[in-house]
Protein backbone atom coordinates (compact mmCIF):
# COMPACT_ATOMS: atom_id res chain seq x y z
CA UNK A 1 -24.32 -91.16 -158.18
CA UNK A 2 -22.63 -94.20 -159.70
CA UNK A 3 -21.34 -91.69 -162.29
CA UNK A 4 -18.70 -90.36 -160.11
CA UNK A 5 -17.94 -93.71 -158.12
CA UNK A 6 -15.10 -94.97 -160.01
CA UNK A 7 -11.94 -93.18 -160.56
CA UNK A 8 -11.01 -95.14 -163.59
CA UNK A 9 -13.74 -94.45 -166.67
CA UNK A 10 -11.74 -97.00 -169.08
CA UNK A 11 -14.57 -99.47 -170.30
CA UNK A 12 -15.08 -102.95 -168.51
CA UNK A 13 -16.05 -106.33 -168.82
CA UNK A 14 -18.96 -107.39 -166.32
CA UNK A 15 -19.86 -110.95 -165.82
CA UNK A 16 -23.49 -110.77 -164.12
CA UNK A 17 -25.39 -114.06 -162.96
CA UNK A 18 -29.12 -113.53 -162.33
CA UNK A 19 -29.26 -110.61 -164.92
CA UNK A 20 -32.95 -111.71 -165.95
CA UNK A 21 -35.12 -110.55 -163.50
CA UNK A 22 -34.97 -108.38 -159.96
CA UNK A 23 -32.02 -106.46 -158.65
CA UNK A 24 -29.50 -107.99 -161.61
CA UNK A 25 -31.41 -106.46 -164.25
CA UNK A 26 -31.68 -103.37 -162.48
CA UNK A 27 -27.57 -103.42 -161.88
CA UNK A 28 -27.17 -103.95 -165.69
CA UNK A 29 -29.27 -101.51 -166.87
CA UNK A 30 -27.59 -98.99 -164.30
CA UNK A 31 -24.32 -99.79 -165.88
CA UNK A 32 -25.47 -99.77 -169.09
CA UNK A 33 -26.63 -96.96 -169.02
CA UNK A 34 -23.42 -95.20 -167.39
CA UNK A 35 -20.68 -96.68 -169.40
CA UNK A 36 -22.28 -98.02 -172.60
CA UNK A 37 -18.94 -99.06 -174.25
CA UNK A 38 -18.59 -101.29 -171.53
CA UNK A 39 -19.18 -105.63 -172.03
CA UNK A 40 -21.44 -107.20 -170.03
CA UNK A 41 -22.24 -111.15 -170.06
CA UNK A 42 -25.63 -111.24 -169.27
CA UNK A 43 -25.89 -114.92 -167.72
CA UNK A 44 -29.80 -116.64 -166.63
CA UNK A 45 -30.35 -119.92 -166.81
CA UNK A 46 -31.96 -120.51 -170.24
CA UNK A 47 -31.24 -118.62 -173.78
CA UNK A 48 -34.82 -117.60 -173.65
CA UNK A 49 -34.39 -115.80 -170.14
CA UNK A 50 -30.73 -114.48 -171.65
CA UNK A 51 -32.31 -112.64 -175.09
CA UNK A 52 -35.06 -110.73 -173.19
CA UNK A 53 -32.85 -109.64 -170.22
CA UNK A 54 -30.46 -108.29 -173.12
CA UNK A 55 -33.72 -106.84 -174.90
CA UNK A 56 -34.82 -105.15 -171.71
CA UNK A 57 -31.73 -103.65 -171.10
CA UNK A 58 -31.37 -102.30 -174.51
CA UNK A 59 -35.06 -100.90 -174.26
CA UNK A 60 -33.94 -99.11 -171.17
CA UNK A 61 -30.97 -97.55 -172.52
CA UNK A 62 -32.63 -95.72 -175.38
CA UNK A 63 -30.05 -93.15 -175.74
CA UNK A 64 -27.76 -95.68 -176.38
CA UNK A 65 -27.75 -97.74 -180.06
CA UNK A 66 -27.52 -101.30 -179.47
CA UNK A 67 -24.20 -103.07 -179.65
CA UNK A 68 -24.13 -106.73 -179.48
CA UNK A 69 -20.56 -106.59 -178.57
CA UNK A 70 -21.24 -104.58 -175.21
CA UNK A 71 -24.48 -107.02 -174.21
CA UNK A 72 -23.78 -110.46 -174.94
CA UNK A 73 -26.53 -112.99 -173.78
CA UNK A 74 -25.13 -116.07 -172.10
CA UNK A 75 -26.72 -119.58 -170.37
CA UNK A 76 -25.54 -120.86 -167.18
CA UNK A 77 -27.74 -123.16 -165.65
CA UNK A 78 -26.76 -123.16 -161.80
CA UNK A 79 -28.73 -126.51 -160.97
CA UNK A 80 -26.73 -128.49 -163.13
CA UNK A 81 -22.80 -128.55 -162.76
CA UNK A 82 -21.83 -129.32 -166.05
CA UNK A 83 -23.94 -126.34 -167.51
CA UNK A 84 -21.33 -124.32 -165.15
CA UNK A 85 -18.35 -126.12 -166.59
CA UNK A 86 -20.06 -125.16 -170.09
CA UNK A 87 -20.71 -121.86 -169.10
CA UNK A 88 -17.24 -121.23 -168.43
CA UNK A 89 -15.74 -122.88 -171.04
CA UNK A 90 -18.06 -121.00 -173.70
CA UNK A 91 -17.51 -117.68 -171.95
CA UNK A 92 -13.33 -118.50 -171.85
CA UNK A 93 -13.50 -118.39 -176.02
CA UNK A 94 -16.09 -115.59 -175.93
CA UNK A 95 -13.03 -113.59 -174.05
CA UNK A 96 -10.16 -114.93 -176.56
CA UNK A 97 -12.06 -114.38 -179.68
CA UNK A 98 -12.85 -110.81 -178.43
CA UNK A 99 -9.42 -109.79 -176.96
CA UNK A 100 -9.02 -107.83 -180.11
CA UNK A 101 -11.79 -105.07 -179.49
CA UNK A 102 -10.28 -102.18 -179.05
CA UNK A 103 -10.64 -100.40 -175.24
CA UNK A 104 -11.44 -104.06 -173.74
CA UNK A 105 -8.67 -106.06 -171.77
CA UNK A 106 -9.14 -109.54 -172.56
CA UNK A 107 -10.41 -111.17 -169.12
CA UNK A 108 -12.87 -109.79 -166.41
CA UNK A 109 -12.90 -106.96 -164.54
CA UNK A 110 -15.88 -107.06 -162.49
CA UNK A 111 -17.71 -110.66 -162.01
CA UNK A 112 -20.77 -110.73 -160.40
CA UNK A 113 -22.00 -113.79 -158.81
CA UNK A 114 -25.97 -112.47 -157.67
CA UNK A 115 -27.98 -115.89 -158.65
CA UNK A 116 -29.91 -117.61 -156.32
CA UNK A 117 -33.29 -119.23 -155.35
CA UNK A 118 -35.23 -119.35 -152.18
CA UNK A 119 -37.69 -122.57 -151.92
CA UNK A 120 -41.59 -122.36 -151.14
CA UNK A 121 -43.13 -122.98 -147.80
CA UNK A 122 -42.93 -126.78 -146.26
CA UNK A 123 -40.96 -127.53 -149.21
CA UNK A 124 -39.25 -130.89 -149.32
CA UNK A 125 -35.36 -131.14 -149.80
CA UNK A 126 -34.94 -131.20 -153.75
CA UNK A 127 -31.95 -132.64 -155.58
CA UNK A 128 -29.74 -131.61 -158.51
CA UNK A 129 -28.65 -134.32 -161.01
CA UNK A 130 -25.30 -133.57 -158.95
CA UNK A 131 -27.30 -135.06 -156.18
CA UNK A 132 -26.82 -132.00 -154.50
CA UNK A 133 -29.64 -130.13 -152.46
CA UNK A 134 -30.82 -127.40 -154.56
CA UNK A 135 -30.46 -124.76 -152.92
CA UNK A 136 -27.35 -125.25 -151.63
CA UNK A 137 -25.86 -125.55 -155.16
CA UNK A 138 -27.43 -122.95 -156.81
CA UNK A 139 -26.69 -120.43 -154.12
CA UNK A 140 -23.28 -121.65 -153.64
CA UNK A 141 -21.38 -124.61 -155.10
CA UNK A 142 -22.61 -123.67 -158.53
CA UNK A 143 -21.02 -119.90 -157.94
CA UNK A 144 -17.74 -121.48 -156.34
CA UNK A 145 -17.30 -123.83 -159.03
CA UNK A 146 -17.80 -121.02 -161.72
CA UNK A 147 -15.45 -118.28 -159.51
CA UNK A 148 -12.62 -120.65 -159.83
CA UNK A 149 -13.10 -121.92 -163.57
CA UNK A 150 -12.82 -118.12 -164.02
CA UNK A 151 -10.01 -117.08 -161.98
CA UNK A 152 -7.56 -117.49 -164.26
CA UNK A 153 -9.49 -114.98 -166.39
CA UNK A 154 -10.08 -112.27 -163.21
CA UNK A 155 -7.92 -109.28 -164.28
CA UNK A 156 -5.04 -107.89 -162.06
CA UNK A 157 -7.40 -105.05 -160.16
CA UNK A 158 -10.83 -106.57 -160.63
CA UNK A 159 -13.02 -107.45 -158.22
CA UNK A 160 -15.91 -110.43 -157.58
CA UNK A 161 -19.13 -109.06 -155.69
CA UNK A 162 -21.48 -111.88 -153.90
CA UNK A 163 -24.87 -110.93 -153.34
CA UNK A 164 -25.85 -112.32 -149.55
CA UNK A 165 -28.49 -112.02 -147.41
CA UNK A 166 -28.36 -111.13 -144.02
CA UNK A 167 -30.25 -114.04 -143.08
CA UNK A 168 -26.57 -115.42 -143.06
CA UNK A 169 -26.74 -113.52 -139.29
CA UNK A 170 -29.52 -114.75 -137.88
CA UNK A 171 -28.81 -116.07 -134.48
CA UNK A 172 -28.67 -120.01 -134.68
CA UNK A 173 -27.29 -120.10 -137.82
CA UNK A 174 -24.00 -122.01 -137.44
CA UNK A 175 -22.00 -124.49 -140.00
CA UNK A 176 -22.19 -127.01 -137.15
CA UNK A 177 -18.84 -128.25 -137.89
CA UNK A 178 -20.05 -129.47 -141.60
CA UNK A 179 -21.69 -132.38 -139.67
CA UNK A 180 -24.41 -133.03 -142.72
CA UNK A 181 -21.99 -133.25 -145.07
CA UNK A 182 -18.81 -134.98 -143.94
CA UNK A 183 -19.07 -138.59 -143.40
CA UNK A 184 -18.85 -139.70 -140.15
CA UNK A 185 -16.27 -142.13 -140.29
CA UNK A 186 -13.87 -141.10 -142.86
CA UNK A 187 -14.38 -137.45 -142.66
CA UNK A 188 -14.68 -137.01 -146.53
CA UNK A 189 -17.66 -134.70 -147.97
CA UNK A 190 -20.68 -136.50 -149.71
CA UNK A 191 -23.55 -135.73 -151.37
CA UNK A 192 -27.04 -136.88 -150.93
CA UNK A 193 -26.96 -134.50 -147.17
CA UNK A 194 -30.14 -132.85 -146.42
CA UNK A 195 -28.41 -129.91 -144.27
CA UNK A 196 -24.77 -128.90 -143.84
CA UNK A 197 -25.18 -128.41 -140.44
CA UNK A 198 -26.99 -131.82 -140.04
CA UNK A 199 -30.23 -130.86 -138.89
CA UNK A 200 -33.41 -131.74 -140.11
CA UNK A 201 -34.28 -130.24 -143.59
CA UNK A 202 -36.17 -126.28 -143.33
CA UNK A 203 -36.71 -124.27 -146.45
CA UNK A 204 -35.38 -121.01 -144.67
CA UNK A 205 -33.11 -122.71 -143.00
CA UNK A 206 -31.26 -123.85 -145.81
CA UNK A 207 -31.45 -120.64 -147.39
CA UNK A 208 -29.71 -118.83 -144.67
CA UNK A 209 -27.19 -121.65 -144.66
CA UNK A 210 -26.44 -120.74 -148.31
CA UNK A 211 -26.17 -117.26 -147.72
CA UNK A 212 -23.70 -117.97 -144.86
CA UNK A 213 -21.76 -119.92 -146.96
CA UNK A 214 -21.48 -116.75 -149.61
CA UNK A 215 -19.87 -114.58 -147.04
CA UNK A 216 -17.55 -117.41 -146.09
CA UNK A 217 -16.60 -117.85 -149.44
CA UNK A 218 -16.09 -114.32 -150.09
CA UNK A 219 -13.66 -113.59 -147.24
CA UNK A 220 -11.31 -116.67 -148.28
CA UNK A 221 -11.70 -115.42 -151.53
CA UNK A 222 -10.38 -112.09 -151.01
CA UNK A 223 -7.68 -113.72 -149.32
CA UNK A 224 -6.88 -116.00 -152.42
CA UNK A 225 -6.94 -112.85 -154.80
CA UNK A 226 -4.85 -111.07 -153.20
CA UNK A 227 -1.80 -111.59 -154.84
CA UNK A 228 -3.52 -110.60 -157.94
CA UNK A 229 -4.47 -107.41 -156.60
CA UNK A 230 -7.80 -108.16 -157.29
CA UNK A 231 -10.55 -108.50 -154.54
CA UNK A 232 -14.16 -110.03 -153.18
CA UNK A 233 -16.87 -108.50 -151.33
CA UNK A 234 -20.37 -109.04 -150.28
CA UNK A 235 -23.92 -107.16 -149.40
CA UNK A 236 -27.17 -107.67 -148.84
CA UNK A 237 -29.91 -105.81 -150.65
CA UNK A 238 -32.41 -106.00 -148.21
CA UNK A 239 -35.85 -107.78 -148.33
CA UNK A 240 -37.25 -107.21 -152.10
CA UNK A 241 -40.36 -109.27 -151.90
CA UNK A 242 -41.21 -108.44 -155.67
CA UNK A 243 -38.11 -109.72 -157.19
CA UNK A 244 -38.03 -113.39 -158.50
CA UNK A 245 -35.53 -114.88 -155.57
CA UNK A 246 -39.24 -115.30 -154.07
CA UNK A 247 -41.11 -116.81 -156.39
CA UNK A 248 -42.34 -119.93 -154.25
CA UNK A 249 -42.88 -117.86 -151.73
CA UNK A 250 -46.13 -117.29 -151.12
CA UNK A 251 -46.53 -116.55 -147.26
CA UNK A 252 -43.21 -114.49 -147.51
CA UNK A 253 -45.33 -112.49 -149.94
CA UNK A 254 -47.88 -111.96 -147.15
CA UNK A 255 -45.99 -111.38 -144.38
CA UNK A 256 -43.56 -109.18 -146.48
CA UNK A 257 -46.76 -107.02 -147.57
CA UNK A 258 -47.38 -106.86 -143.69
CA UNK A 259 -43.47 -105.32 -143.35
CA UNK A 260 -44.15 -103.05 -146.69
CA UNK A 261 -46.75 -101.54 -144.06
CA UNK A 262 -43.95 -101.31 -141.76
CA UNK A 263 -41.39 -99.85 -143.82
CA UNK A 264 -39.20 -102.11 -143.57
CA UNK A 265 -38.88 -103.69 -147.28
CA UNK A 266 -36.35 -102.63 -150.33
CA UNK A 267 -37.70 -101.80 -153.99
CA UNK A 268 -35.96 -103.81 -156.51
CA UNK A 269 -34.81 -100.12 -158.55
CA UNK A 270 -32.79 -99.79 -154.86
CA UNK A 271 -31.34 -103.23 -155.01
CA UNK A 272 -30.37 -102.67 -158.36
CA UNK A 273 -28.20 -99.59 -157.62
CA UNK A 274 -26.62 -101.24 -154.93
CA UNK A 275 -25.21 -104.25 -156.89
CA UNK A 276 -24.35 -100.94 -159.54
CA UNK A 277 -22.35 -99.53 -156.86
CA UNK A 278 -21.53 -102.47 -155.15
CA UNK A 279 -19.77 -103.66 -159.22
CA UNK A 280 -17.79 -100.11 -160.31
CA UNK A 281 -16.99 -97.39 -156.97
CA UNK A 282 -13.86 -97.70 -155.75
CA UNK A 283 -15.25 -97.20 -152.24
CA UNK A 284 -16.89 -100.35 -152.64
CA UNK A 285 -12.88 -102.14 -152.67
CA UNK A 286 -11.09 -99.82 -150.62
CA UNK A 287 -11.14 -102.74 -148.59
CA UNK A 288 -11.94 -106.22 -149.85
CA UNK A 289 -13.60 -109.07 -147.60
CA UNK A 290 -16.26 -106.65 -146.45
CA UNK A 291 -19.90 -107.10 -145.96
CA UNK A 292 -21.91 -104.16 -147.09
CA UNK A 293 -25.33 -103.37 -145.68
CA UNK A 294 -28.25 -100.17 -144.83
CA UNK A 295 -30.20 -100.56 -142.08
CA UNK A 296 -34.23 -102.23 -142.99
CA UNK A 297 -36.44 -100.42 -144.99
CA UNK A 298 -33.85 -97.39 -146.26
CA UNK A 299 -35.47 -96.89 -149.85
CA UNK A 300 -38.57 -95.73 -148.04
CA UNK A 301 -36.90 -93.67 -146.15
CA UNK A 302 -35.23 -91.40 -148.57
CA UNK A 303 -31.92 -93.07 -148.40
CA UNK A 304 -28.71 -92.52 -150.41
CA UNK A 305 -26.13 -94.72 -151.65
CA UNK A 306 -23.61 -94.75 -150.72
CA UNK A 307 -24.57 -92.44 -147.93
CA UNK A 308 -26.87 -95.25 -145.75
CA UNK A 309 -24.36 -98.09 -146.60
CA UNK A 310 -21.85 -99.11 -144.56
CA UNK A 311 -19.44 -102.61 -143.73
CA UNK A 312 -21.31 -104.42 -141.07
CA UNK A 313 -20.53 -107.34 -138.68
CA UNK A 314 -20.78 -110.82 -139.93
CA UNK A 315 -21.49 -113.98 -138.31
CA UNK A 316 -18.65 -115.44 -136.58
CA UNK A 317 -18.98 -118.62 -138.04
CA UNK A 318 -18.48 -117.43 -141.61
CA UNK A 319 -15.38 -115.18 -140.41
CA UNK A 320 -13.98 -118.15 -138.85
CA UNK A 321 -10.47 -119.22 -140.87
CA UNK A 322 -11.25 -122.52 -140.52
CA UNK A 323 -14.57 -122.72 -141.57
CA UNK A 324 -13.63 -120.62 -144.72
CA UNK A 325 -10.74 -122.89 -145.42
CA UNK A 326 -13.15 -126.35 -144.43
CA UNK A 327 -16.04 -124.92 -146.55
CA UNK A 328 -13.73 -124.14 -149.67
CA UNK A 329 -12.30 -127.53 -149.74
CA UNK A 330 -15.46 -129.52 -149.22
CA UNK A 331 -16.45 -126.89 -152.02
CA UNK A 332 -13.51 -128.29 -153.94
CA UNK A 333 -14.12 -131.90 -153.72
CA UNK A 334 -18.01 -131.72 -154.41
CA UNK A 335 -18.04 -129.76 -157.96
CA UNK A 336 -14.41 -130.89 -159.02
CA UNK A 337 -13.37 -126.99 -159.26
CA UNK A 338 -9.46 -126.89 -160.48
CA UNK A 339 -9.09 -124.10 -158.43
CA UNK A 340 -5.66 -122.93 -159.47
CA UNK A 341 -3.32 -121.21 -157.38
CA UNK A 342 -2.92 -117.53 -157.85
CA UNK A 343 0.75 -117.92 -157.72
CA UNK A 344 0.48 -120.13 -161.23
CA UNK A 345 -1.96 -117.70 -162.64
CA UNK A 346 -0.13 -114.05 -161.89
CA UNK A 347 1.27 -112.42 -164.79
């Protein structure tokens, strides 16, 4: 399937966050697998978490030898801002050092930002030393801040996939106008806010906030890559109640075993080829901006990819110019991103 997805067979350099456990290990052993000369950055938070995901890739892929040049095991802590910054810095020499290796353009063809973490029932709000919410900036500050450290490094033609949820869609779920996070007063972001939207703290709701700011993010994105020919696009792989985004959740786990029943859950193996496809087809960037999607439940079903998937409707807050413009700045200001115009970067 993903074997015939991409025009171009040339090998590439991948950039995967959340490559450890759940639907980003699946991805990387998918691509692995299919174009072995190919480099992918494994990135989890710790070195520990980094090694094995590289390990269990390499296990996967027996009919491959093992190259460290084409799985290289990075850190990139997502709760703390200035593991980011280090992150990025690290991975910047990584690229020069390498830009020798013959087949391998020096900067990044495909960077995939799929991290994220999903808080336990009645949770409290917890705070980064950032004094950010957590969730907030590891599902989306920490991947803006590391998208634009990078862009100078996005190849002409590449492409950044964001892995959403489609919680983002859920009626209700609105921005409200950045109220939580603006001061009143002098209209200038802060940290230390509970909610963007200002409400009272909720687990979920927060979540779905962060997942609405990811397809926000995306489409301004895509409209800030343009000139480079590159683009950004987003999916949602469905419920996966076995993969580690819900790992404090322990009624999801019931109720999702209650939907399992139903039909109406995703296997991690399916997840996994959708980030694949989502990361190398060319269908995938025909057009970028897009939010991909299959309708509940598919894998059970005997569904294809690409066949079931298809660009769906997103909420109108997050394809809002303004809001995508508001949210990047306040983005911006909060985690210190450069972000440096395409036009100084195209060449």
């Amino acid at each position: 399937m993903l074997e015939r997805s991409r025009s171009d067979k040339s090998p590439l350099t991948f950039v995967v966050t959340g490559c450890n456990s759940g639907i980003g290990l699946q991805a990387c052993k998918l691509i692995h697998s299919l174009s072995p000369k190919s480099r992918i950055f494994m990135v989890a938070r710790n070195q520990e978490k980094a090694d094995q995901a590289v390990k269990d890739v390499s296990d996967f892929v027996t009919t491959v030898p093992f190259c460290e040049k084409s799985l290289v095991p990075v850190v990139c802590d997502h709760s703390k801002l200035r593991s980011v910054r280090q992150f990025c810095a690290d991975l910047k020499r990584h690229l020069q050092k390498e830009s020798r290796v013959v087949g391998h353009r020096v900067g990044i063809d495909v960077l995939c930002l799929n991290a994220a973490i999903f808080l336990g029932d009645d949770s409290e709000p917890q705070y980064t030393e950032d004094n950010l919410e957590l969730t907030i900036q590891t599902n989306h500050f920490a991947p803006f801040l590391l998208a634009n450290e990078l862009l100078e490094w996005i190849n002409p033609g590449a492409r950044v996939v964001v892995t959403t949820s489609g919680l983002h869609a859920v009626p209700g779920t609105s921005f409200g106008n950045f109220q939580g996070v603006l001061e009143q007063e002098s209209g200038k972001p802060r940290t230390g806010f509970e909610m963007l939207d200002g409400a009272p703290y909720h687990h979920k709701q927060c979540y779905a906030l962060s997942k609405l700011c990811n397809v926000a993010f995306c489409m301004e994105l895509n409209r800030r890559l343009q000139e480079r020919g590159a683009k950004a696009v987003c999916f949602t792989p469905g419920l996966i109640p076995t993969s580690g985004l819900f790992r404090h959740q322990k009624l999801w786990h019931e109720t999702c075993l209650k939907k399992q029943v139903a039909g109406i859950v995703e296997t991690e193996e399916w997840g996994g080829i959708l980030l694949a496809w989502m990361a190398t087809s060319d269908e995938a960037v025909e057009v970028g901006g897009l939010y991909w999607r299959a309708p509940f439940g598919i894998s059970n079903r005997g569904g294809k990819i690409p066949d079931d998937l298809y660009p769906a409707p997103v909420n109108e807050e997050a394809n809002d110019l303004s809001n995508q413009q508001k949210l990047w700045e306040i983005s911006k200001f909060l985690t210190g991103a450069s972000c440096p115009t395409i036009s100084s970067i195209v060449g």
